[in-house]
PDB file of N, CA and C in Angstrom:
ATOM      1  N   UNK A   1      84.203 -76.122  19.218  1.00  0.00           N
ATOM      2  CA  UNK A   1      83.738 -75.190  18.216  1.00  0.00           C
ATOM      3  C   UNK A   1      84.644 -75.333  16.991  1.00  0.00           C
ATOM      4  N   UNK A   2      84.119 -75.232  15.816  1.00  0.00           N
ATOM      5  CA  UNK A   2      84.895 -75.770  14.384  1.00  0.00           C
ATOM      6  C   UNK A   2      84.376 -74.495  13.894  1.00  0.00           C
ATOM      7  N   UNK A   3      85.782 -73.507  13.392  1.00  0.00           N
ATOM      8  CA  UNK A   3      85.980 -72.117  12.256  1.00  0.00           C
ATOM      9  C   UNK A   3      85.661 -72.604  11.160  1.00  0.00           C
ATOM     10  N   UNK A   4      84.964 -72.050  10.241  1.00  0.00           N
ATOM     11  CA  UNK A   4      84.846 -72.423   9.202  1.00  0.00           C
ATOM     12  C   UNK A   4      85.246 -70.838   8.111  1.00  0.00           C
ATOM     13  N   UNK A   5      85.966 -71.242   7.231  1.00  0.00           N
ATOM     14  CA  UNK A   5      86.542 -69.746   6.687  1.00  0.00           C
ATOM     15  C   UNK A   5      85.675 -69.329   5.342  1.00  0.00           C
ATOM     16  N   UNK A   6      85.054 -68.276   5.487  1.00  0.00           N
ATOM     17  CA  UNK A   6      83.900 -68.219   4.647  1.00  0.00           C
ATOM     18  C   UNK A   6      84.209 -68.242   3.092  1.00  0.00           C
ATOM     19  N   UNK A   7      85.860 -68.609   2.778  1.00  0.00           N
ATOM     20  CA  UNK A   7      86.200 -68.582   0.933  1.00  0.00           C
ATOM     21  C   UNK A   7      86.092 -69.965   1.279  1.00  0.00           C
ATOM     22  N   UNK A   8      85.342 -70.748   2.341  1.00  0.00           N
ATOM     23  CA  UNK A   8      85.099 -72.275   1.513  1.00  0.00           C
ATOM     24  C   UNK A   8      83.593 -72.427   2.225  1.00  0.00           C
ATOM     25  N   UNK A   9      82.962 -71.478   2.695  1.00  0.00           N
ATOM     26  CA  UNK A   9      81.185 -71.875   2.521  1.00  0.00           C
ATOM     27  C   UNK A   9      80.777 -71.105   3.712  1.00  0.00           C
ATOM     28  N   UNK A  10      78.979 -71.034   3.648  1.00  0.00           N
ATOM     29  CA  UNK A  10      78.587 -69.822   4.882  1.00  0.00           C
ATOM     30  C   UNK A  10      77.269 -70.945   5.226  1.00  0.00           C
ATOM     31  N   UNK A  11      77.401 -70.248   6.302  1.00  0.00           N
ATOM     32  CA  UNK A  11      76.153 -70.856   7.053  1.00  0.00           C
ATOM     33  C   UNK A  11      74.835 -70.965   6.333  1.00  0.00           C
ATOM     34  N   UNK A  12      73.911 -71.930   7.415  1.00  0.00           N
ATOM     35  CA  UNK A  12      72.619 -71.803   6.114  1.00  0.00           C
ATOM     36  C   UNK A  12      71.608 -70.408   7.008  1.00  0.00           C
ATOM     37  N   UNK A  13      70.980 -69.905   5.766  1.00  0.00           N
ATOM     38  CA  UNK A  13      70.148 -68.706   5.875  1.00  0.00           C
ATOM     39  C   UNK A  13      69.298 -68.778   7.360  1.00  0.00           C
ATOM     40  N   UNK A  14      69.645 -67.572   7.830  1.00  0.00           N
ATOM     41  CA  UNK A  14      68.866 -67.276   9.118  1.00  0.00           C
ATOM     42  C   UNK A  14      69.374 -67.859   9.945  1.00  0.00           C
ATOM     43  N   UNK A  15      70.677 -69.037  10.116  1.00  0.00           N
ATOM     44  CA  UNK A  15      71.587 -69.620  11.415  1.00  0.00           C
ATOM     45  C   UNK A  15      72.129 -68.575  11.772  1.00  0.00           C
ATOM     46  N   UNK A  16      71.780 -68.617  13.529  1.00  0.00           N
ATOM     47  CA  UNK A  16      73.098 -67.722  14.532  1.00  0.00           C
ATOM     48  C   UNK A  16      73.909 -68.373  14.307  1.00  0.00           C
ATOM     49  N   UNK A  17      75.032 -67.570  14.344  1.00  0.00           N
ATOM     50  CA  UNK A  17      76.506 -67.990  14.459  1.00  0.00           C
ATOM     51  C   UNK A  17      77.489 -66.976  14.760  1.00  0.00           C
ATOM     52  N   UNK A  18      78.797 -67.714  15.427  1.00  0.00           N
ATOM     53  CA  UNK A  18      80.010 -66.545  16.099  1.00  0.00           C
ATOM     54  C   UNK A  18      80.529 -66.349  14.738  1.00  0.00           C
ATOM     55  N   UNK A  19      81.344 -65.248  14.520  1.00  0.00           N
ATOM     56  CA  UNK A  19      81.489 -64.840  13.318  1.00  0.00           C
ATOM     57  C   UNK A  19      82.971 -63.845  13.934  1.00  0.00           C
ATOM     58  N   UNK A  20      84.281 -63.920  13.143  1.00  0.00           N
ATOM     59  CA  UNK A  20      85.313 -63.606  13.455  1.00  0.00           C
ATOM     60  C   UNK A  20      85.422 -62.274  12.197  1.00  0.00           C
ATOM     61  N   UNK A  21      85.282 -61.298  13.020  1.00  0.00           N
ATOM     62  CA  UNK A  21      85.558 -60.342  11.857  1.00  0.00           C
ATOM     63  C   UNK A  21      86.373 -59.250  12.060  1.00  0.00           C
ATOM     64  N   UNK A  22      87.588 -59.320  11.091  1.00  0.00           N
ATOM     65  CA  UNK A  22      88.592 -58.368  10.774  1.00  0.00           C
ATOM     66  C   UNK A  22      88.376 -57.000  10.588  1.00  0.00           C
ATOM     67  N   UNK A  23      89.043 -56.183  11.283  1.00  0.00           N
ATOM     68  CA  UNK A  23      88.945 -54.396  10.490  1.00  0.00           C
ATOM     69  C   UNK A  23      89.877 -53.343  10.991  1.00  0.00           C
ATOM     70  N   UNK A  24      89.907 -52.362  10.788  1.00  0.00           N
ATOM     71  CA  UNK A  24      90.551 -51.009  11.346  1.00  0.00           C
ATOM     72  C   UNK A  24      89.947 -50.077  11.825  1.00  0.00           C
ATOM     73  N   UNK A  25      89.972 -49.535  13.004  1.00  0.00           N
ATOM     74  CA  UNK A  25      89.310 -48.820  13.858  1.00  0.00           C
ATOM     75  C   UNK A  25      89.442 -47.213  13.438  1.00  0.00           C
ATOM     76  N   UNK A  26      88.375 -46.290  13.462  1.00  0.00           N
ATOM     77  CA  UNK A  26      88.536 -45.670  12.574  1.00  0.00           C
ATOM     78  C   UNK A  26      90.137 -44.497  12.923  1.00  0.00           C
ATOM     79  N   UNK A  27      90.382 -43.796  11.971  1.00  0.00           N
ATOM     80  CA  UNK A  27      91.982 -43.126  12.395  1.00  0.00           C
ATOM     81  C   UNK A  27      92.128 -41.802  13.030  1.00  0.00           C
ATOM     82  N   UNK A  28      93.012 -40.850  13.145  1.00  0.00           N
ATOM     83  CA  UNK A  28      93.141 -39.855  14.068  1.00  0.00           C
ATOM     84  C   UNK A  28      92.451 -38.984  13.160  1.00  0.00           C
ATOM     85  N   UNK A  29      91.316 -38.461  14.393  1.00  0.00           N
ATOM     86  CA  UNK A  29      90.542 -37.559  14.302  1.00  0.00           C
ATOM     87  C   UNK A  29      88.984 -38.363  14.053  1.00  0.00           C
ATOM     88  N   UNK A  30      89.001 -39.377  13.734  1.00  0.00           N
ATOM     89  CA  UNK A  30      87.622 -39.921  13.430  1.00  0.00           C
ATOM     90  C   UNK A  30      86.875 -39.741  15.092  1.00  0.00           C
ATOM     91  N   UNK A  31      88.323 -40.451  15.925  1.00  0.00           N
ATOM     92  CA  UNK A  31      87.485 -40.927  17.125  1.00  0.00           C
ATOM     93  C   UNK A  31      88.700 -40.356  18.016  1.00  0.00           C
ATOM     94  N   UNK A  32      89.663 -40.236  18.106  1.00  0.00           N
ATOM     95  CA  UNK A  32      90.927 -39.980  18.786  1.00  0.00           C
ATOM     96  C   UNK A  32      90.992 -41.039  19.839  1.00  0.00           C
ATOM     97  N   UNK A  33      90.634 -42.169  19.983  1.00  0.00           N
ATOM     98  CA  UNK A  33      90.723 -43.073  21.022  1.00  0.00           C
ATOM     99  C   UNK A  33      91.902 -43.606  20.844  1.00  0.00           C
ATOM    100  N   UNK A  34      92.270 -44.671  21.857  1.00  0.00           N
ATOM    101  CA  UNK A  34      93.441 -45.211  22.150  1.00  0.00           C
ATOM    102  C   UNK A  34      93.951 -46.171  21.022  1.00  0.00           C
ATOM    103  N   UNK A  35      92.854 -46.767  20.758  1.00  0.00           N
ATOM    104  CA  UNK A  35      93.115 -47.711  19.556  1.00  0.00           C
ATOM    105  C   UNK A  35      92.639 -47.233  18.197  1.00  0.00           C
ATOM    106  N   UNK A  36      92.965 -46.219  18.047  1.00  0.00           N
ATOM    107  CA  UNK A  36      92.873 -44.824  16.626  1.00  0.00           C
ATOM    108  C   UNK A  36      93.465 -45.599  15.467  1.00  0.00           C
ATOM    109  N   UNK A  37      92.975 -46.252  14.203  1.00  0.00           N
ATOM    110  CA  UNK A  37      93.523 -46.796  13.181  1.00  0.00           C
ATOM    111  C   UNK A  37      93.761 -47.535  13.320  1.00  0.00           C
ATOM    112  N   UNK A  38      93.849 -48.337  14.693  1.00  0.00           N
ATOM    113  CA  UNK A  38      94.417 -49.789  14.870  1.00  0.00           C
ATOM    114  C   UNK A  38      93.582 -51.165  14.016  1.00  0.00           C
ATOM    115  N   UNK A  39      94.643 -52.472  13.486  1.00  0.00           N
ATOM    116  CA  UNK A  39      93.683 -53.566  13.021  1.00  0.00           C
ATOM    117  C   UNK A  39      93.033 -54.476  14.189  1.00  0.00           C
ATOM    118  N   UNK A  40      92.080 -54.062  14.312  1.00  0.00           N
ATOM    119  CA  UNK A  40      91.309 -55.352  14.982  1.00  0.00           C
ATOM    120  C   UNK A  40      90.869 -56.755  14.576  1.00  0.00           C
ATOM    121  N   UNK A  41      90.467 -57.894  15.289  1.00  0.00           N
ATOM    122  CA  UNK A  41      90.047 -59.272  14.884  1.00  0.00           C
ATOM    123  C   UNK A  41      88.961 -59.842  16.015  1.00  0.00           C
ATOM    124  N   UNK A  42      88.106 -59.891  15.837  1.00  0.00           N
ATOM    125  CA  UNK A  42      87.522 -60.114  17.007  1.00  0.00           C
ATOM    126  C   UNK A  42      85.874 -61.044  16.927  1.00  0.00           C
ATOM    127  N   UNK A  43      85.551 -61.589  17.914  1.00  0.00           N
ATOM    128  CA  UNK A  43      84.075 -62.851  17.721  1.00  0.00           C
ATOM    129  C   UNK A  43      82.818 -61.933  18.096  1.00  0.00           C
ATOM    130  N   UNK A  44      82.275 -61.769  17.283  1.00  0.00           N
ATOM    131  CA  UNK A  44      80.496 -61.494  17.353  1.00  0.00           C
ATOM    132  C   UNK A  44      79.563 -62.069  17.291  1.00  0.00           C
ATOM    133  N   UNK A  45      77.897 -62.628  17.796  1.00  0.00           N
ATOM    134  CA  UNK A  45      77.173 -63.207  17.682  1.00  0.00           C
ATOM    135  C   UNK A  45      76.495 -62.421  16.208  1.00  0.00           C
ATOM    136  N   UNK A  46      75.914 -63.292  14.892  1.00  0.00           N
ATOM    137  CA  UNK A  46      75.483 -62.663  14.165  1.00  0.00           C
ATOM    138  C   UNK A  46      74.521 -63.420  13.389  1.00  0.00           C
ATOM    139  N   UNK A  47      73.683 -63.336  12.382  1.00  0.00           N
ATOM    140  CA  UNK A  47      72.955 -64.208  11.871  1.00  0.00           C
ATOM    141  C   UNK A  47      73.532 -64.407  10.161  1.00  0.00           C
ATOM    142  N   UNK A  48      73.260 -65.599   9.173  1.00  0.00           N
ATOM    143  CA  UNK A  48      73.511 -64.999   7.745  1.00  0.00           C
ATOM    144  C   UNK A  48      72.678 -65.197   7.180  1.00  0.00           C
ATOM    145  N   UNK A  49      72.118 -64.206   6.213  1.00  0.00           N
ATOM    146  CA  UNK A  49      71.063 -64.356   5.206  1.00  0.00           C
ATOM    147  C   UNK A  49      71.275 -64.199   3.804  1.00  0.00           C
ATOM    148  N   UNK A  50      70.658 -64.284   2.596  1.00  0.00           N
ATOM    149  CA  UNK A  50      70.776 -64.028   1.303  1.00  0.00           C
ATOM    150  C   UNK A  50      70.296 -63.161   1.203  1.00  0.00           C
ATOM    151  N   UNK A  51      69.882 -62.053   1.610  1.00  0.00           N
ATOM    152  CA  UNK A  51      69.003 -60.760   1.723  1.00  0.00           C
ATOM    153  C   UNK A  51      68.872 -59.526   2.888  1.00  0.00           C
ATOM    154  N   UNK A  52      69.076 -58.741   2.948  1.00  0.00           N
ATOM    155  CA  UNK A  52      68.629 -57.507   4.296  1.00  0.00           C
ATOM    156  C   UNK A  52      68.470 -56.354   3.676  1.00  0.00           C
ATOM    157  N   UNK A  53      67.423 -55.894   4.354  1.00  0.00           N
ATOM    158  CA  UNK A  53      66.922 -54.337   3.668  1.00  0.00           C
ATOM    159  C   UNK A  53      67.111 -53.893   5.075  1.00  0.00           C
ATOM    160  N   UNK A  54      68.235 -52.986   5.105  1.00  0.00           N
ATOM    161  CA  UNK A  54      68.521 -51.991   6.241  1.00  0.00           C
ATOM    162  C   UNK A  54      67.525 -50.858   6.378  1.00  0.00           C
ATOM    163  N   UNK A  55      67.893 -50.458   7.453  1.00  0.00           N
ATOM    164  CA  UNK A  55      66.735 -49.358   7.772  1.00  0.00           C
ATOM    165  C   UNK A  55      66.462 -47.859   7.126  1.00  0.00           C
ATOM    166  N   UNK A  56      67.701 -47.612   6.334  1.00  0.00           N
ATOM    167  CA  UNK A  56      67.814 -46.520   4.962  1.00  0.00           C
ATOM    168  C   UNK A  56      67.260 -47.514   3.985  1.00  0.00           C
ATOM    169  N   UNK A  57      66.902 -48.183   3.560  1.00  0.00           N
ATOM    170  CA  UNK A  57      66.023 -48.813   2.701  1.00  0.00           C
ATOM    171  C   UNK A  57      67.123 -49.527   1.579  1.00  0.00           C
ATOM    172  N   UNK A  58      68.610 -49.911   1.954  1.00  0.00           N
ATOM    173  CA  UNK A  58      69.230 -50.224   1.037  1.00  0.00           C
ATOM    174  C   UNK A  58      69.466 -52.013   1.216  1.00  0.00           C
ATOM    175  N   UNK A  59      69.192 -52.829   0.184  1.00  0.00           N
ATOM    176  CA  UNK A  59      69.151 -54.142   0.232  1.00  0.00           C
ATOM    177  C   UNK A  59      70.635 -54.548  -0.160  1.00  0.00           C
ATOM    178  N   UNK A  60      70.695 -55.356   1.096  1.00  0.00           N
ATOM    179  CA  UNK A  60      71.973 -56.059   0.752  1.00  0.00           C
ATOM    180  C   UNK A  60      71.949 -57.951   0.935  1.00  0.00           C
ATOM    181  N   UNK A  61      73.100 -58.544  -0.115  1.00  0.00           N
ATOM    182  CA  UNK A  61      73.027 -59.575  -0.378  1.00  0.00           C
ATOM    183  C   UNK A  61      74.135 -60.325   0.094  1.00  0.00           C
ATOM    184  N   UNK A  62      73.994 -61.735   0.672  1.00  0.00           N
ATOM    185  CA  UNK A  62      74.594 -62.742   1.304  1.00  0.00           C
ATOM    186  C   UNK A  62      75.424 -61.931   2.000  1.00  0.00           C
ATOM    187  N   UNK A  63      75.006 -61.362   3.451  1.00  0.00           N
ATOM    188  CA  UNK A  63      75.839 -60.459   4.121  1.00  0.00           C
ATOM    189  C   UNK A  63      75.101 -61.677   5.864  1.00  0.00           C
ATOM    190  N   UNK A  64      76.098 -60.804   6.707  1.00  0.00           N
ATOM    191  CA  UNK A  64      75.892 -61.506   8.080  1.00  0.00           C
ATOM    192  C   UNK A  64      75.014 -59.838   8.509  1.00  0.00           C
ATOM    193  N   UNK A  65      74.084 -60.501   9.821  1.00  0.00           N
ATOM    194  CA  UNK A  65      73.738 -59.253  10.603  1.00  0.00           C
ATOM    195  C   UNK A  65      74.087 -59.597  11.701  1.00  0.00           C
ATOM    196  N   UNK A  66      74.076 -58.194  12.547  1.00  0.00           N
ATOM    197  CA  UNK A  66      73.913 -58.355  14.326  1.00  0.00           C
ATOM    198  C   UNK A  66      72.447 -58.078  14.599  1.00  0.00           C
ATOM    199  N   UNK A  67      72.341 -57.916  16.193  1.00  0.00           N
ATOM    200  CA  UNK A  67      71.401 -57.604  16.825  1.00  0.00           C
ATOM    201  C   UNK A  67      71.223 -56.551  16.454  1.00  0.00           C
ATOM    202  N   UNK A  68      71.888 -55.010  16.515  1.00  0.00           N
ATOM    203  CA  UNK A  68      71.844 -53.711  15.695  1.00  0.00           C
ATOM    204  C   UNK A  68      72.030 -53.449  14.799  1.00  0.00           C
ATOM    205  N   UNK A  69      71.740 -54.803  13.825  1.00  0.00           N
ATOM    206  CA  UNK A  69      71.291 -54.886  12.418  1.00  0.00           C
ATOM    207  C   UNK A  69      72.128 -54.048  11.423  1.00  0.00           C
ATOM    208  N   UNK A  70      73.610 -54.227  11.984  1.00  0.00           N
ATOM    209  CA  UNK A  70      74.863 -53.770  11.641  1.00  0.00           C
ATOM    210  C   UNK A  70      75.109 -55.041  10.531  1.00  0.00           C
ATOM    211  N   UNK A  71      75.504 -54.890   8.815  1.00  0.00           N
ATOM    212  CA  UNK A  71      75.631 -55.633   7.998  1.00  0.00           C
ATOM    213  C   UNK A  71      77.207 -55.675   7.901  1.00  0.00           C
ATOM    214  N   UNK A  72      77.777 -56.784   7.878  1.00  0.00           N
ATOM    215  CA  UNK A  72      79.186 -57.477   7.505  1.00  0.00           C
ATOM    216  C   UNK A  72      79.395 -58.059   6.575  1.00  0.00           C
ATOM    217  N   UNK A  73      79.846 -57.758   5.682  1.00  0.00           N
ATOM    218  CA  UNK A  73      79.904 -59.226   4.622  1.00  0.00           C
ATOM    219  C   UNK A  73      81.127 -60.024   4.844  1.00  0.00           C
ATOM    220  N   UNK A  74      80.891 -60.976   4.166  1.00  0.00           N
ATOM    221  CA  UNK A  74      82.269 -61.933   3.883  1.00  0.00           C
ATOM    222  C   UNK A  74      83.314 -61.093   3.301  1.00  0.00           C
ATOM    223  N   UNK A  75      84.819 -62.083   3.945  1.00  0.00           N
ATOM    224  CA  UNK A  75      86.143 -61.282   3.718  1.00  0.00           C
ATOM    225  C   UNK A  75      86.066 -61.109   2.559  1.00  0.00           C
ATOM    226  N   UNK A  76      86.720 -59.532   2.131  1.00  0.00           N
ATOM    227  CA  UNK A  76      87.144 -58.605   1.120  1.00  0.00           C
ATOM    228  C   UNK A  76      88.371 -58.145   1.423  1.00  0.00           C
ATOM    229  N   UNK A  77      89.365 -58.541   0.264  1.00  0.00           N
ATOM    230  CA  UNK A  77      90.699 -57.048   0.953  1.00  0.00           C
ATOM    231  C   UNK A  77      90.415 -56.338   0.624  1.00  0.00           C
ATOM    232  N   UNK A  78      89.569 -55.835  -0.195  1.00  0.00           N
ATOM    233  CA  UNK A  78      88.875 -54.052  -0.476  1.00  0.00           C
ATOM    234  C   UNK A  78      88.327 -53.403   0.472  1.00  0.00           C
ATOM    235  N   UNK A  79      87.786 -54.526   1.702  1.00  0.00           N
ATOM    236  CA  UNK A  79      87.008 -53.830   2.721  1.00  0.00           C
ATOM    237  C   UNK A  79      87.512 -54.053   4.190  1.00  0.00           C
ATOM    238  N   UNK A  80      87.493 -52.656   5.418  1.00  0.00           N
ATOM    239  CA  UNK A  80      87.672 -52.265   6.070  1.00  0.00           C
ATOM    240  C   UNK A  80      87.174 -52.989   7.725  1.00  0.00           C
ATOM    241  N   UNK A  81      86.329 -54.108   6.928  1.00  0.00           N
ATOM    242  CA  UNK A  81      85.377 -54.358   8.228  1.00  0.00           C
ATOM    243  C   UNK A  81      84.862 -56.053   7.411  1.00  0.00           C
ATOM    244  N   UNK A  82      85.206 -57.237   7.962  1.00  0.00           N
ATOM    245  CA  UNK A  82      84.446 -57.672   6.875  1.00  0.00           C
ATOM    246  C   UNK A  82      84.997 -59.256   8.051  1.00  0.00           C
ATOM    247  N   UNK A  83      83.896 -60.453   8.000  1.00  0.00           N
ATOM    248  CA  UNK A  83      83.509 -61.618   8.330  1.00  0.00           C
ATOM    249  C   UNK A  83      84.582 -62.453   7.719  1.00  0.00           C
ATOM    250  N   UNK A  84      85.764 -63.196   8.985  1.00  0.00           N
ATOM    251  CA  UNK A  84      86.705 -63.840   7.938  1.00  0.00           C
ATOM    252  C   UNK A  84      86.312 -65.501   8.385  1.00  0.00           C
ATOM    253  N   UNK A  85      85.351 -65.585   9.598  1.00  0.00           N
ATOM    254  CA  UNK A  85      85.388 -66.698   9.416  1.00  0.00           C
ATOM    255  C   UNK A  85      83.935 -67.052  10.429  1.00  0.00           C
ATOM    256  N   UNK A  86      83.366 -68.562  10.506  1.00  0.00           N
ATOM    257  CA  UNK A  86      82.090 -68.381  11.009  1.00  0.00           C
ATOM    258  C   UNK A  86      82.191 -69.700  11.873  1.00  0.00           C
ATOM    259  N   UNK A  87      81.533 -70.108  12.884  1.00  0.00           N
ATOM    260  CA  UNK A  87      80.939 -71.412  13.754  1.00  0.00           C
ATOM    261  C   UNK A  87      79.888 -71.052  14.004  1.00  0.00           C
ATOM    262  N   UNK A  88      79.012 -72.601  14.546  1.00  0.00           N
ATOM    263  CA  UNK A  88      78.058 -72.526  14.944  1.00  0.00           C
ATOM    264  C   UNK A  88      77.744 -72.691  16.363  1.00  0.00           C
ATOM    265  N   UNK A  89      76.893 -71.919  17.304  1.00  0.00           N
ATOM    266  CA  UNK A  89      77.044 -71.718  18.215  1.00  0.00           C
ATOM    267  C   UNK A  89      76.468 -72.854  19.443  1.00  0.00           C
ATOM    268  N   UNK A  90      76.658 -72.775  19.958  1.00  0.00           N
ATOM    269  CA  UNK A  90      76.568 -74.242  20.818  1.00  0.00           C
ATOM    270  C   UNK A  90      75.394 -73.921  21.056  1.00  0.00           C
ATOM    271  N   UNK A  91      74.380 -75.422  21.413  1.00  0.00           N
ATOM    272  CA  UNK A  91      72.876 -75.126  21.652  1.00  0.00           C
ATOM    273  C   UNK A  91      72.853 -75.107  23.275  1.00  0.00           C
ATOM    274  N   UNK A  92      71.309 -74.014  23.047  1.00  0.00           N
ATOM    275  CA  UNK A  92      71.082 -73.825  24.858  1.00  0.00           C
ATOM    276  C   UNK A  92      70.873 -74.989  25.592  1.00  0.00           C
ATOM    277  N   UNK A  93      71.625 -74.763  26.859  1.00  0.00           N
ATOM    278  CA  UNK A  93      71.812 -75.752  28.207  1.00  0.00           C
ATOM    279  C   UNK A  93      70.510 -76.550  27.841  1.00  0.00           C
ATOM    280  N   UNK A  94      70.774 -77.915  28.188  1.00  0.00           N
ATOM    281  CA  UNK A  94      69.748 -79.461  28.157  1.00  0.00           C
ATOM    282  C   UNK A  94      68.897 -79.149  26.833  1.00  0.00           C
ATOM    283  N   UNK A  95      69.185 -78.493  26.114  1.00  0.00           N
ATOM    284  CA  UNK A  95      68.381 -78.633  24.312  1.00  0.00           C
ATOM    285  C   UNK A  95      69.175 -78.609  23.461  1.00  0.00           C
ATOM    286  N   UNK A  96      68.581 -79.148  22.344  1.00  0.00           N
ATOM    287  CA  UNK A  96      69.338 -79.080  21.005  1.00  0.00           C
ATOM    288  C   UNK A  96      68.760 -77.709  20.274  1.00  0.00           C
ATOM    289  N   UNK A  97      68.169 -76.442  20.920  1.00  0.00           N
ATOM    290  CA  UNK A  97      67.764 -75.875  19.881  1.00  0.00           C
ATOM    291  C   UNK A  97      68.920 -74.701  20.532  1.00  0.00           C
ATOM    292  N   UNK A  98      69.157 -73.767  19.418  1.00  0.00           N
ATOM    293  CA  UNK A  98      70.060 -72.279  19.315  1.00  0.00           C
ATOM    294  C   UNK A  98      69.540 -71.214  19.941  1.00  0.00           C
ATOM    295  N   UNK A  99      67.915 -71.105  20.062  1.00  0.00           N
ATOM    296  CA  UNK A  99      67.414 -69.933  20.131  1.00  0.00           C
ATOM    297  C   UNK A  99      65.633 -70.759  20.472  1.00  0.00           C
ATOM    298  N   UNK A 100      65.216 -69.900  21.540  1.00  0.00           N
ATOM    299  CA  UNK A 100      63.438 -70.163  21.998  1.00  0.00           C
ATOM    300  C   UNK A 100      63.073 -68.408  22.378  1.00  0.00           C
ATOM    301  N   UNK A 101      62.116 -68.921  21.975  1.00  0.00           N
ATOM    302  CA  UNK A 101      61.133 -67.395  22.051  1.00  0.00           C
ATOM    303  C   UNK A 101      59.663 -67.802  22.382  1.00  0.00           C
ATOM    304  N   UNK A 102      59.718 -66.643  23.746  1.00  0.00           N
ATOM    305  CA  UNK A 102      57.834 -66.720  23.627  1.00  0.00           C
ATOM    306  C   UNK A 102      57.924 -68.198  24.624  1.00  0.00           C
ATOM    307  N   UNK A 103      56.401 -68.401  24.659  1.00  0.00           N
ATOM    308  CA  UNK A 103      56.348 -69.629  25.364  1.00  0.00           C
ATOM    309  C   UNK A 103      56.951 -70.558  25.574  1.00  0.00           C
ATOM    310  N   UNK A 104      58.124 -70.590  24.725  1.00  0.00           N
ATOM    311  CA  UNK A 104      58.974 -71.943  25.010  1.00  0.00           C
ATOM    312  C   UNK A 104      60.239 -71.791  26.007  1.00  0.00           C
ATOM    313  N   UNK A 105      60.219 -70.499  25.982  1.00  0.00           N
ATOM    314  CA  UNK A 105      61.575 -69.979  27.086  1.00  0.00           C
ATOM    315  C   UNK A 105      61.368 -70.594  28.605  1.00  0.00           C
ATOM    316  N   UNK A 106      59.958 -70.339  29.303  1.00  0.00           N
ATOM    317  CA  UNK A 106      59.687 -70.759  30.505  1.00  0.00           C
ATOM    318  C   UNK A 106      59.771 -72.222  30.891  1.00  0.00           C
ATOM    319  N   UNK A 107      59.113 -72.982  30.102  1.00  0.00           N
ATOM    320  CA  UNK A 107      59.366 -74.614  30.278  1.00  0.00           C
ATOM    321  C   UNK A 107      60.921 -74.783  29.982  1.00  0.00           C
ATOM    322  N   UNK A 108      61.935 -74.360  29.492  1.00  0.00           N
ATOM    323  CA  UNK A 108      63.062 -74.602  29.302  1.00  0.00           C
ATOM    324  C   UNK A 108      64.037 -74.216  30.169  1.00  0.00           C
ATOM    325  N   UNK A 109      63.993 -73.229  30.634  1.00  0.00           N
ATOM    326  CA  UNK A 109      64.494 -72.804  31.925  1.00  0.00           C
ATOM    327  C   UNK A 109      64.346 -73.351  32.934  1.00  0.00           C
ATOM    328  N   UNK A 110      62.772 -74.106  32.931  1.00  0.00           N
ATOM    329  CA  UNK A 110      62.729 -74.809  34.336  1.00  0.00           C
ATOM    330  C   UNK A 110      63.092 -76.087  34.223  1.00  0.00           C
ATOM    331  N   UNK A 111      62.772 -76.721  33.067  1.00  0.00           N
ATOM    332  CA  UNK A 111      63.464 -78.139  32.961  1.00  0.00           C
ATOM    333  C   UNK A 111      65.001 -78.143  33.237  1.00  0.00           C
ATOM    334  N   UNK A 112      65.853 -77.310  32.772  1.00  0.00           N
ATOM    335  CA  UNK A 112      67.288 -77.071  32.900  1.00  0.00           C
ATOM    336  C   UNK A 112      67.510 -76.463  34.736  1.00  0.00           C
ATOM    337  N   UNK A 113      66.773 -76.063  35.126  1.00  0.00           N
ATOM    338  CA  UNK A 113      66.846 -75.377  36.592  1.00  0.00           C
ATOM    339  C   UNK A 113      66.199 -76.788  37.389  1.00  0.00           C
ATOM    340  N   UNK A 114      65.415 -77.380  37.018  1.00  0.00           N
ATOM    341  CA  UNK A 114      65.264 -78.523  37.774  1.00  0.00           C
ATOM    342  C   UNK A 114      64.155 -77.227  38.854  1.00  0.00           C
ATOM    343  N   UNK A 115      63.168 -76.648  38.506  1.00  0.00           N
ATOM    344  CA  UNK A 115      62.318 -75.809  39.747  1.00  0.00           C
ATOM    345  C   UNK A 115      61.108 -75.554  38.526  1.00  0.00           C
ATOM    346  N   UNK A 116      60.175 -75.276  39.247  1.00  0.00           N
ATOM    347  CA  UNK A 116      58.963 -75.308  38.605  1.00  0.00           C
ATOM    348  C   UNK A 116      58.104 -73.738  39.145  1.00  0.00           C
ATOM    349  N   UNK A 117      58.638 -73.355  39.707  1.00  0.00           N
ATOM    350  CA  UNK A 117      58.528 -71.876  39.886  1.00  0.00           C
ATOM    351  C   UNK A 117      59.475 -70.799  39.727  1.00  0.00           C
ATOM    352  N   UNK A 118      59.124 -69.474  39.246  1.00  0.00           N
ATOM    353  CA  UNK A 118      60.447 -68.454  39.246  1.00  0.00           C
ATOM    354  C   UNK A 118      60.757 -67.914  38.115  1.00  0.00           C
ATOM    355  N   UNK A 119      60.166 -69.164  36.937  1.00  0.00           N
ATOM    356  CA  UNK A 119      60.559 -68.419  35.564  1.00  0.00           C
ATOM    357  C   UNK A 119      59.234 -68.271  34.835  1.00  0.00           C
TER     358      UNK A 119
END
């Protein structure tokens, strides 16, 4: 897997990718948990686009998403939460593709399982 640090380029639009993102957990009294204000660093699966209209209707630009369509942007020291670096994620077992949906999931599973029933 090769980091790539997003002050020298981002993925192309709509690629999954692991995504290393920096922040501070919120502080005493937000959450009172164990790790209260602490800096975190940590790998997420996420996608990047030039565009997202969140579900309050606010559009945001060249930002990463998750699955809960939680927006990150690229590193900021102004910001609290933010994408410092990106790879691309290894393709699924015996394919070259990232991601199958729908009809293509079943033949792929079984070619990789070597069984022709089950999936």
């Amino acid at each position: 897997m090769t980091w790539v640090d997003v002050r020298e380029g981002m993925p192309e639009i709509g690629m999954p990718v692991a995504v290393a993102i920096t922040g501070r957990y919120p502080g005493e009294g937000d959450d009172g948990g164990r790790a209260s204000g602490e800096e975190f660093w940590l790998v997420r699966t996420m996608y990047f686009t030039d565009w997202f209209e969140s579900q309050d209707g606010v559009t945001h630009y060249d930002c990463f998403v998750d699955s809960d369509e939680v927006v990150r942007f690229p590193y900021s020291a102004d910001s609290d939460d933010s994408v410092t670096h990106w790879a691309e994620l290894p393709t699924l077992p015996g394919t070259e593709a990232h991601f199958l949906a729908g009809e293509d999931v079943g033949p792929a599973l079984r070619n990789v399982w070597g069984t022709s029933a089950g999936v």
